[in-house]
Protein backbone atom coordinates (compact mmCIF):
# COMPACT_ATOMS: atom_id res chain seq x y z
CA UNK A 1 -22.93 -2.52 24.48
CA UNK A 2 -19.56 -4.07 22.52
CA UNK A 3 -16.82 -2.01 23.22
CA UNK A 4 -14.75 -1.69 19.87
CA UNK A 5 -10.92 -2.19 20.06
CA UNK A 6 -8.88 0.17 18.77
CA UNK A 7 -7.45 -0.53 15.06
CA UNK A 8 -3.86 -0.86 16.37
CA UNK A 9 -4.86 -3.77 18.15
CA UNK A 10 -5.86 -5.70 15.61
CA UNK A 11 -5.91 -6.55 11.80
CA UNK A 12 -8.20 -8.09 9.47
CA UNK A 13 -7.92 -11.83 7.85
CA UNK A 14 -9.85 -12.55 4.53
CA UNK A 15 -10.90 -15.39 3.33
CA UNK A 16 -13.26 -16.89 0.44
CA UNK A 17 -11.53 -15.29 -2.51
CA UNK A 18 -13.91 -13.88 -5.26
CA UNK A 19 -10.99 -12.71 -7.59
CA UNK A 20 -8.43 -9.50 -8.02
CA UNK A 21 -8.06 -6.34 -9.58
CA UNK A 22 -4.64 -5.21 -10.87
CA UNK A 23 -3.22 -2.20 -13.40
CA UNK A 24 0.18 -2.35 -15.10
CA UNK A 25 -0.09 1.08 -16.62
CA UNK A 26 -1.10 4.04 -15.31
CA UNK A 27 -4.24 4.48 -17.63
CA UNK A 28 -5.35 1.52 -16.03
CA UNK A 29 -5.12 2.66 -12.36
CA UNK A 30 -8.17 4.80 -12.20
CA UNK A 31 -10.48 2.31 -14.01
CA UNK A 32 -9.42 -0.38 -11.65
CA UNK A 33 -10.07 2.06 -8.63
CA UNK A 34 -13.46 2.41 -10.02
CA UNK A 35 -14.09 -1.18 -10.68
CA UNK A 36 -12.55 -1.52 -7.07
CA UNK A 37 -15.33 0.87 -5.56
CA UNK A 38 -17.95 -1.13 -7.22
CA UNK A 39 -16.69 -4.43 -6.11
CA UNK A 40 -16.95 -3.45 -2.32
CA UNK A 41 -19.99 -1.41 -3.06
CA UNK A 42 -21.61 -4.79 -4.12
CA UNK A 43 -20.58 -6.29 -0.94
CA UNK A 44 -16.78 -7.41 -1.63
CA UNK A 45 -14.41 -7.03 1.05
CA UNK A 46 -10.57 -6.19 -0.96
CA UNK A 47 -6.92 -5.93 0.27
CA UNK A 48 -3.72 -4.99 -1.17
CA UNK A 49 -2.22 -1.97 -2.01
CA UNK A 50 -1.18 1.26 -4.70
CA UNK A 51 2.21 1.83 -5.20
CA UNK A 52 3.65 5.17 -4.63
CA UNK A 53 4.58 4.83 -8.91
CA UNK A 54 0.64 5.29 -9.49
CA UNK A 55 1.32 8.98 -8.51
CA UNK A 56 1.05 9.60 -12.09
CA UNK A 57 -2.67 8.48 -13.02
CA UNK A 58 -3.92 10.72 -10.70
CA UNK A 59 -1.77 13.54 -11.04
CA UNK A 60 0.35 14.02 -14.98
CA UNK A 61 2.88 16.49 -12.68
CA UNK A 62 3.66 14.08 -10.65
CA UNK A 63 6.64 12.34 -11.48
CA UNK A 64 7.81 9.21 -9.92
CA UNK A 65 10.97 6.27 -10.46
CA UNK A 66 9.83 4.03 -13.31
CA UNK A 67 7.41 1.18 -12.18
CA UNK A 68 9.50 -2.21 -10.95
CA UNK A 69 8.06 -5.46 -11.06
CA UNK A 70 5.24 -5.01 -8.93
CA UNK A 71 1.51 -4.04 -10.62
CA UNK A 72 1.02 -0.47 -9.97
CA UNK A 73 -2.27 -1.22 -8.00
CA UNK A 74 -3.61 -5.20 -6.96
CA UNK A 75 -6.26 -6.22 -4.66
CA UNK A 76 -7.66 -9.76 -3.78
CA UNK A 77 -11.49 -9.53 -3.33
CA UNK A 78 -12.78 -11.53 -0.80
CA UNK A 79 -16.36 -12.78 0.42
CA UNK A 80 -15.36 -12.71 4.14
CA UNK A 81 -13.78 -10.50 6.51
CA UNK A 82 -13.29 -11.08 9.94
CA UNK A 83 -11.11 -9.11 12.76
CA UNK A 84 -8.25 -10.82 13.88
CA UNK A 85 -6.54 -9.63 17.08
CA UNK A 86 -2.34 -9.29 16.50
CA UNK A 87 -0.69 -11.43 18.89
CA UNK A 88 0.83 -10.19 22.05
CA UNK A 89 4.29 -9.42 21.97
CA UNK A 90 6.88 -10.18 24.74
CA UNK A 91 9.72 -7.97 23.68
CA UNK A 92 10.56 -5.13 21.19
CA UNK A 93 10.49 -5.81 17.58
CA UNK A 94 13.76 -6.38 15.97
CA UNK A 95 14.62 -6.19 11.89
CA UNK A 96 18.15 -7.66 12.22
CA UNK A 97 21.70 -6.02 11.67
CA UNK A 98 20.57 -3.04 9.35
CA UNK A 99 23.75 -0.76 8.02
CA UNK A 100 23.33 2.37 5.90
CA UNK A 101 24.66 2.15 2.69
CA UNK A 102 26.09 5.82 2.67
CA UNK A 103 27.35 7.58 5.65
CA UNK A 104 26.39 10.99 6.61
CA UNK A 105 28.28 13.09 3.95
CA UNK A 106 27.45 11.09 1.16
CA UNK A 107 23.63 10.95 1.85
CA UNK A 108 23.63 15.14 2.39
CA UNK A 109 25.57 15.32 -0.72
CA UNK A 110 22.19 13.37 -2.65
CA UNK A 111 19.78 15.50 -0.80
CA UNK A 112 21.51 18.55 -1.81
CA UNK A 113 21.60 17.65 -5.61
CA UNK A 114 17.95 16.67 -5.15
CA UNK A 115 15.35 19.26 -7.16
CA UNK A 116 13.32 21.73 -4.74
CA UNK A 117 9.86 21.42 -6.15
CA UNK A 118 6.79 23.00 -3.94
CA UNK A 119 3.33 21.60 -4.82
């Protein structure tokens, strides 16, 4: 028996692309998450993402910042999958010299003025 490796320890690489699904608007997120479903129903592997602005098309109450530049949802379809194991790392993972734009009091103060809403 082929022991399976845990999903942290690897990813996925795709390759053979068979075309994309995208929505601008938010009437057009849930038909592409349908047309999505029947892609990889049909045998389609698909990667990419839904931005937290979509909120809307699935819920009208929630509300969200207005969409950027970014499609609300895209995926690439692809004809192949295959695992691909991350490469080890030798030391901890660093992002650079990150600096917080507001200090303590400032970023309370903008929590504090935020509205409570319970869903």
């Amino acid at each position: 028996m082929t022991a399976v490796s845990p999903a942290y320890l690897h990813g996925y690489s795709f390759c053979a692309p068979a075309g994309e699904i995208c929505a601008v608007t938010l009437e057009q997120v849930v038909p592409a998450l349908k047309s999505l479903e029947r892609q990889v129903a049909s045998g389609l592997h698909a990667a990419g993402f839904v931005s937290y602005e979509a909120a809307g098309a699935f819920n009208g109450d929630l509300t969200t910042c207005a969409p950027g530049k970014l499609p609300l949802l895209w995926f690439g379809l692809y004809q192949n999958r295959s695992q691909a194991p991350f490469p080890p790392h030798e030391s901890p993972f660093y992002c650079g010299d990150w600096r917080p734009s507001l200090d303590a009091a400032a970023f309370d103060r903008g929590g504090a003025a935020m509205p409570r809403r319970s869903f």
